[in-house]
Protein backbone atom coordinates (compact mmCIF):
# COMPACT_ATOMS: atom_id res chain seq x y z
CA UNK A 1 -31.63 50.14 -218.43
CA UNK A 2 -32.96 51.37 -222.03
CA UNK A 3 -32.65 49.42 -224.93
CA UNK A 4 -32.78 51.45 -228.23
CA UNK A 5 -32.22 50.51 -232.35
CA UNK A 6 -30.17 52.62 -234.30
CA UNK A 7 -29.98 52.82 -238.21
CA UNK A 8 -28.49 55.77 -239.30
CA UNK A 9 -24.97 55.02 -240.68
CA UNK A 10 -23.10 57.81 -238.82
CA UNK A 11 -24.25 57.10 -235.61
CA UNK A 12 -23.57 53.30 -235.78
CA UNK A 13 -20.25 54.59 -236.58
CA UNK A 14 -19.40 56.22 -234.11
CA UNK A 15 -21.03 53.75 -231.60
CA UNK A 16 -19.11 50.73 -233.67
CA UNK A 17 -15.41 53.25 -233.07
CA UNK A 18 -16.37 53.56 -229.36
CA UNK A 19 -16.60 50.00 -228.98
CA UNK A 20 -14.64 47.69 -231.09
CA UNK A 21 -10.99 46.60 -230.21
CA UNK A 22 -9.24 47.07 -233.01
CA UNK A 23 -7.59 44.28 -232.80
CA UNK A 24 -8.10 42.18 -235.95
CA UNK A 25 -8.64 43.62 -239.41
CA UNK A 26 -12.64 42.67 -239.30
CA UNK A 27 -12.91 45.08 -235.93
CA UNK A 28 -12.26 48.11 -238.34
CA UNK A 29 -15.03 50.56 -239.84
CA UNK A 30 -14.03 50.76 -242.49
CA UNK A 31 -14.16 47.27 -243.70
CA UNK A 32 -16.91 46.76 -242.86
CA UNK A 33 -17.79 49.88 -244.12
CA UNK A 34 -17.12 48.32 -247.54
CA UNK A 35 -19.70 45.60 -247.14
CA UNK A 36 -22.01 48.11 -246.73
CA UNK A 37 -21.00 49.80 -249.54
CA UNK A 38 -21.55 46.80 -251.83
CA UNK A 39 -24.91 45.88 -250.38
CA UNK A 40 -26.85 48.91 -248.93
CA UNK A 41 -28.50 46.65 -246.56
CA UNK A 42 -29.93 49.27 -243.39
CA UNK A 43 -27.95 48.92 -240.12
CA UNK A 44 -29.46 47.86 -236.74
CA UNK A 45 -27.77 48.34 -234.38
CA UNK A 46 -29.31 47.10 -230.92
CA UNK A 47 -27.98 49.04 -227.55
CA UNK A 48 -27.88 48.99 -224.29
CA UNK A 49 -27.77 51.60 -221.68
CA UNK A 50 -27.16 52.25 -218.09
CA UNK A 51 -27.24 55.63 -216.80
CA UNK A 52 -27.33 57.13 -220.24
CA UNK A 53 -24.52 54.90 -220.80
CA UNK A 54 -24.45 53.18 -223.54
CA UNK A 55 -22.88 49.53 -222.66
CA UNK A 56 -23.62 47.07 -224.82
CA UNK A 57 -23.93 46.55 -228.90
CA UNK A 58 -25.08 44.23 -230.98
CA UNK A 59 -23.70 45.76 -234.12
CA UNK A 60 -25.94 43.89 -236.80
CA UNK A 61 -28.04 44.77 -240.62
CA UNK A 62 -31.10 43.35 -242.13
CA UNK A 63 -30.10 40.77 -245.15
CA UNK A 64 -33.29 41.36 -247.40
CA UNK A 65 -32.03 38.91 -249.61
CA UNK A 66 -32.59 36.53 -246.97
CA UNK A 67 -34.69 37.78 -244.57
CA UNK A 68 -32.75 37.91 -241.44
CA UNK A 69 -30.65 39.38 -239.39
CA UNK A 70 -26.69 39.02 -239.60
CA UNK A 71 -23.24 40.76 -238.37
CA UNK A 72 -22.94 44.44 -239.93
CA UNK A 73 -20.59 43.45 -242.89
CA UNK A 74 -22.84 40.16 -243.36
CA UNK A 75 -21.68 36.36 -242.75
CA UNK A 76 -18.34 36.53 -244.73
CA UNK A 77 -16.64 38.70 -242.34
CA UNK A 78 -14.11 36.62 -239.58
CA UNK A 79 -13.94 37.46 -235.85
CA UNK A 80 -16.56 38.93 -234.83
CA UNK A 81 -16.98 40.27 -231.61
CA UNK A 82 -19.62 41.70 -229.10
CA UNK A 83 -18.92 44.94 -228.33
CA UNK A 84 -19.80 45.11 -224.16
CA UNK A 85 -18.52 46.34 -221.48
CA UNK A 86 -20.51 43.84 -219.32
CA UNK A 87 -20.95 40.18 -220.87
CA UNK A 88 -24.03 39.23 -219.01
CA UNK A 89 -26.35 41.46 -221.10
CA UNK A 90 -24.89 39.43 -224.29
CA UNK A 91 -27.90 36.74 -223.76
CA UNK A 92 -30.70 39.71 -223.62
CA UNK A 93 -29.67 41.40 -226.36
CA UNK A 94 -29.73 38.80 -228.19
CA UNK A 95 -33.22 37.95 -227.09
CA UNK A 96 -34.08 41.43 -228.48
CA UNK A 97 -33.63 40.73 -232.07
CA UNK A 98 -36.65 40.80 -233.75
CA UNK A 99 -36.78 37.70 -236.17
CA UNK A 100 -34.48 35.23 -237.86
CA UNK A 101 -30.60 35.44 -237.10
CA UNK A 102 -27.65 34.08 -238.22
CA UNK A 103 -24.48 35.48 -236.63
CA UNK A 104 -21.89 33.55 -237.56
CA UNK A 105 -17.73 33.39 -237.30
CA UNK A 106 -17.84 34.56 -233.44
CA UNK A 107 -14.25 34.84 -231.97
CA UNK A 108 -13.03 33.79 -227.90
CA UNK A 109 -14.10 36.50 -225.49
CA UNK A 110 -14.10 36.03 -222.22
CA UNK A 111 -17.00 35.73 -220.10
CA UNK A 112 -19.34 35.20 -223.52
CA UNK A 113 -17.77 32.21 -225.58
CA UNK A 114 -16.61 30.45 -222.36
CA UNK A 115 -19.85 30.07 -221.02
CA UNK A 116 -21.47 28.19 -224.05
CA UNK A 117 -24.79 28.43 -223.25
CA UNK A 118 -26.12 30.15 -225.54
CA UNK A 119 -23.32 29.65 -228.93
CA UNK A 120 -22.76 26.77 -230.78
CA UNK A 121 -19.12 25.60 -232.20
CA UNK A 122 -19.07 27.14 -236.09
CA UNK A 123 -16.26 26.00 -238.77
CA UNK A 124 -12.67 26.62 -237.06
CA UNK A 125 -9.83 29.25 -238.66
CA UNK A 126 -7.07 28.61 -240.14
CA UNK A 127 -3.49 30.74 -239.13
CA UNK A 128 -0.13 29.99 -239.72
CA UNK A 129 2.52 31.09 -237.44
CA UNK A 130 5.72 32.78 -239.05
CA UNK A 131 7.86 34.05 -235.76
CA UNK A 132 10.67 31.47 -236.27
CA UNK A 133 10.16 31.27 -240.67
CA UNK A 134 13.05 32.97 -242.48
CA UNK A 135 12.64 30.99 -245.89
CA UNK A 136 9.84 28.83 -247.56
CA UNK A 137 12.25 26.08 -246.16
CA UNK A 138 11.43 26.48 -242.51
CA UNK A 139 7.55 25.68 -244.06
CA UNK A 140 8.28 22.36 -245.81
CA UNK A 141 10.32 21.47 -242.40
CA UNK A 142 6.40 21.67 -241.35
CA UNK A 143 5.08 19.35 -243.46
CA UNK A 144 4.77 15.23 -243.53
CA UNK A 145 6.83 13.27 -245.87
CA UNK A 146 4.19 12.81 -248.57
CA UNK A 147 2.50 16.26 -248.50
CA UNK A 148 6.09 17.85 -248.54
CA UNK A 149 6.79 15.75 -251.34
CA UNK A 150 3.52 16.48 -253.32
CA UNK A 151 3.55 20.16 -252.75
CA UNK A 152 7.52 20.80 -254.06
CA UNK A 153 6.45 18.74 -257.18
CA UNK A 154 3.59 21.21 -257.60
CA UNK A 155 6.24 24.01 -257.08
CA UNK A 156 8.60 23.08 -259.17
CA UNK A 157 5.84 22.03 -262.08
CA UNK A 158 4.75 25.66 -262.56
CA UNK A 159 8.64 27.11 -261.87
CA UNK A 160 9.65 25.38 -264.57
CA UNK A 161 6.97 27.19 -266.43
CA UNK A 162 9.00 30.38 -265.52
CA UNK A 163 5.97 32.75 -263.91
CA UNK A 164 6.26 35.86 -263.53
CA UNK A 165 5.01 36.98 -260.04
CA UNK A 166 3.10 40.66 -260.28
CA UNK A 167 2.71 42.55 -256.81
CA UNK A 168 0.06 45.31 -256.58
CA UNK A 169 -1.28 45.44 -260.19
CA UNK A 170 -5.23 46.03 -258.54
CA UNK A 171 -6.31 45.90 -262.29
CA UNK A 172 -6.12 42.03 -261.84
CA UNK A 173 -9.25 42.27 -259.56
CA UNK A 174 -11.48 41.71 -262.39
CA UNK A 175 -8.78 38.58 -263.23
CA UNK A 176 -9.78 37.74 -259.36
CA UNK A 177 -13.37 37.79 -260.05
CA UNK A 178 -13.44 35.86 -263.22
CA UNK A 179 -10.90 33.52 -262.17
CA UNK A 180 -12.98 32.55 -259.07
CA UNK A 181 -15.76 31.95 -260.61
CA UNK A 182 -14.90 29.51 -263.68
CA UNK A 183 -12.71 27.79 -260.87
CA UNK A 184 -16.01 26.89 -258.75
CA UNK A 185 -17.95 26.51 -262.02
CA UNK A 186 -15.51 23.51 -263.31
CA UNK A 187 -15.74 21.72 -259.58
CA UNK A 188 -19.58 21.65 -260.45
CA UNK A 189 -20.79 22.19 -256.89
CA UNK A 190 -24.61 23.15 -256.71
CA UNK A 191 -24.34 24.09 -253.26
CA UNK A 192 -21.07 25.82 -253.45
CA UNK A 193 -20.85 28.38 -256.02
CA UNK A 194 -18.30 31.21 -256.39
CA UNK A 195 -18.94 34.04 -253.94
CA UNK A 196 -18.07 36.73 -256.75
CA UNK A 197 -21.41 35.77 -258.79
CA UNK A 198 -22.83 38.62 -256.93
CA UNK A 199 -22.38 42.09 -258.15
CA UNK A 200 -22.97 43.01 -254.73
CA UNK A 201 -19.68 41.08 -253.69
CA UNK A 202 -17.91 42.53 -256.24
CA UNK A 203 -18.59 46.00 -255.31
CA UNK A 204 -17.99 45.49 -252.06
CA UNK A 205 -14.01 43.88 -252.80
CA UNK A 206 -13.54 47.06 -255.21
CA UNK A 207 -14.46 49.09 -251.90
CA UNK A 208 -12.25 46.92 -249.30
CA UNK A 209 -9.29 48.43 -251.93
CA UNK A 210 -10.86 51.80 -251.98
CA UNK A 211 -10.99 52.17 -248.49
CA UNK A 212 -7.71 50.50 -247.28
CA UNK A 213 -6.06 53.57 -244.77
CA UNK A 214 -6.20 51.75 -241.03
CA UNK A 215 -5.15 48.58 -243.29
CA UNK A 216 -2.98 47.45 -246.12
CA UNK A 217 -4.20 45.75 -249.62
CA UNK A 218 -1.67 43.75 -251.75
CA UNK A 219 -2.52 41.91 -254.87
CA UNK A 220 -0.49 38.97 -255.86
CA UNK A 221 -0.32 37.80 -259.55
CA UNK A 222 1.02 34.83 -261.62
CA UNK A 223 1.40 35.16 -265.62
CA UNK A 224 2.62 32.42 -267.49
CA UNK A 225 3.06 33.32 -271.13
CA UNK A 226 1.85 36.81 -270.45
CA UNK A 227 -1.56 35.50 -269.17
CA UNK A 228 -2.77 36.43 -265.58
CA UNK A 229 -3.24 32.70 -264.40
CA UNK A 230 -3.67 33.48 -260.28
CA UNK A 231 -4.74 36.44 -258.39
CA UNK A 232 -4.75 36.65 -254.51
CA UNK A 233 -5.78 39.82 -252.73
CA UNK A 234 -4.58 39.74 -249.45
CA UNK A 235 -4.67 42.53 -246.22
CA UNK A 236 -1.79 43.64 -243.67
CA UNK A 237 -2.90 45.04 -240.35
CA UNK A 238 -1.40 44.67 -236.85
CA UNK A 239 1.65 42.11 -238.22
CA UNK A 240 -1.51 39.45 -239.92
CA UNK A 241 -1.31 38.73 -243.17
CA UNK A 242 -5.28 38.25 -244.37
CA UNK A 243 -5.73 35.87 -247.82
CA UNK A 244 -9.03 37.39 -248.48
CA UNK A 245 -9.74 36.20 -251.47
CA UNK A 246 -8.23 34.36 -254.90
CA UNK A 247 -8.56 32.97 -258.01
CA UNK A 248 -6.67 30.04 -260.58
CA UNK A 249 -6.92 28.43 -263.59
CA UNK A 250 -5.96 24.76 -262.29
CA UNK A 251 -8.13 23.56 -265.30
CA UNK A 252 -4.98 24.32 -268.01
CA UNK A 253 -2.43 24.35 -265.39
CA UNK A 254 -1.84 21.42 -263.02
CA UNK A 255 -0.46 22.89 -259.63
CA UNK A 256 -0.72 25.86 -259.93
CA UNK A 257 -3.21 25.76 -256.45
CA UNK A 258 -1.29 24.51 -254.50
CA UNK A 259 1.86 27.24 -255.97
CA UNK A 260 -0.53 30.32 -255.37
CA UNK A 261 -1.10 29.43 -251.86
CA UNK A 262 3.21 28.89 -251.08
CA UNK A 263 3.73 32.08 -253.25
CA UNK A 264 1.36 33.24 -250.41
CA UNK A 265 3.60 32.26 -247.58
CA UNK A 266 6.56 32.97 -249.22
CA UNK A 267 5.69 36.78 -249.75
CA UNK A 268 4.68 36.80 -246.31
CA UNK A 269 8.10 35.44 -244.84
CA UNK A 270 9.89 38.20 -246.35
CA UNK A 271 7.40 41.26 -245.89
CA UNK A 272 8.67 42.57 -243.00
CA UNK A 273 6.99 43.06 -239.19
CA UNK A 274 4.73 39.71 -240.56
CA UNK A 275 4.06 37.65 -237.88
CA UNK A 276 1.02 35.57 -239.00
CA UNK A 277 -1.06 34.25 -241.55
CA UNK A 278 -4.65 34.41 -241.55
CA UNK A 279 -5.94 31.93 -244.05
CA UNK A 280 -9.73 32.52 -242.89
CA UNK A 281 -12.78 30.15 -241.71
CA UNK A 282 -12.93 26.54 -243.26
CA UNK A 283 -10.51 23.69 -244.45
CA UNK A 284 -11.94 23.61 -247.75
CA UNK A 285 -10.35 20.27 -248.68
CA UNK A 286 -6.68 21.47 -248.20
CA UNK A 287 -5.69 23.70 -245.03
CA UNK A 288 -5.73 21.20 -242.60
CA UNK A 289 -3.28 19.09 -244.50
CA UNK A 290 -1.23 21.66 -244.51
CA UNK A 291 -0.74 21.09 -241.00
CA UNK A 292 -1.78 24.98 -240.33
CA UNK A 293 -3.03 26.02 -236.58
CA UNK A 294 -6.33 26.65 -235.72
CA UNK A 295 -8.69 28.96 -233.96
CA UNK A 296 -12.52 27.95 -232.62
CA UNK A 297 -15.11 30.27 -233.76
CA UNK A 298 -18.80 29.98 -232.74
CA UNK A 299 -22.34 30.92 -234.03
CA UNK A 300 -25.65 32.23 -232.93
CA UNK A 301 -28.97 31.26 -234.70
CA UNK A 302 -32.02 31.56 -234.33
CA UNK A 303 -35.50 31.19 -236.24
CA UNK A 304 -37.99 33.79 -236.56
């Protein structure tokens, strides 16, 4: 067996094509390619071989703003995956990194999750399932009393402000951006501050909609009196609808949260070939009560 590191971008590439599934929208290059975009952190990418084989990855980068080692594409990326063709070299490889790690948002896989000796529990996801939803009436029928009741007043509150809903207008990313960030600045949350402060993340959302060609971007808007109010960005692959990432002015208009997220579901319901919703990692305060299903994810640290 020879273990190796590589950094160069189009090698990892082509190693990261061999190997991942394809199966959710975080398994594609590209991406992730827009993380690295926004960042420029150096891939290192630890492999395994067997008979000049390679069979095994541990497709990672080098935060520098933190000092360790994370998924290639960082800690905001869902589902991630080792890429192996034989799960009981997982462990060593991950022996093999050379300082502190934080790998984070791990999906189920067979043979390495299920054995749980070496991966901790990490937040669960949150998915909604649309196969039998023809309306935004089959997702009240969802609901209990009291939340059903609470969320149609919140609906009807900004209806009868008469919005306009804007599809695709990408020129509302800035909106996003700004929108996001006075929203986190007004909950006054030391610990939990808006994502989009970052140049760096910004970049790396204007290159997610560069980049879209294995995947679909959509943008949804709200204006009320000609003012962009809400702005969702969301991504279609493989029949998943991906809420990536939004922004709302709840401050002037009471609601309109809770609206943005069922405009979400509604314009998923009648997209066609939509068969799920992929609302991401985390309740934060309101997913749960929405009665959505989950998913486990796990985690890997370790300290220098």
């Amino acid at each position: 067996m020879l273990f190796r590191v590589e950094t160069d971008l189009s090698e990892c590439q082509l190693l990261w094509e061999e190997f991942s599934p394809n199966e959710s929208l975080f398994d594609l290059w590209d991406f992730r390619l827009a993380f690295w975009r926004g960042y420029q952190y150096h891939p290192y990418f630890i492999t395994l071989s067997f008979q000049e084989k390679v069979i095994s990855i541990l497709p990672l980068w080098f935060d520098k703003e933190d000092n360790q080692y994370t998924w290639f594409g960082g800690s905001w990326p869902d589902e991630n995956t080792f890429f192996t063709k034989s799960a009981k070299t997982i462990p060593l490889l991950l022996k093999l990194i050379p300082g502190k790690t934080r790998l984070f948002c791990i999906r189920s896989q067979e043979g390495i999750t299920d054995r749980g000796s070496f991966l901790e529990a990490d937040e669960e996801k949150y998915i909604l399932d649309l196969k039998n939803f023809s309306s935004l009436d089959d997702f009240w029928g969802t609901l209990k009393k009291k939340k059903r009741y609470n969320l149609k007043r919140d609906w009807k509150r900004i209806q009868a402000l008469k919005p306009e809903i804007i599809v695709n207008d990408f020129s509302h990313l800035e909106n996003l951006f700004k929108l996001n960030i006075d929203r986190f600045e007004e909950m006054v949350l030391d610990d939990n501050k808006s994502t989009f402060l970052s140049k760096e993340k910004q970049q790396t959302f204007k290159e997610i909609i560069n980049l879209a060609k294995d995947y679909q971007v959509r943008m949804v808007s709200t204006k009320i009196d000609g003012k962009v109010v809400a702005v969702d960005l969301v991504a279609l692959y493989h029949q998943t609808y991906y809420c990536l990432a939004g922004g709302c002015d709840v401050e002037n208009y009471s609601g309109l949260g809770s609206f943005a997220n069922l405009q979400l579901i509604k314009d998923a319901i009648e997209l066609e070939n939509v068969d799920l919703i992929d609302f991401l990692q985390g309740d934060v305060n309101w997913k749960a009560s929405w009665r959505l299903g989950t998913r486990p994810l796990f985690k890997f640290t370790k300290d220098a």
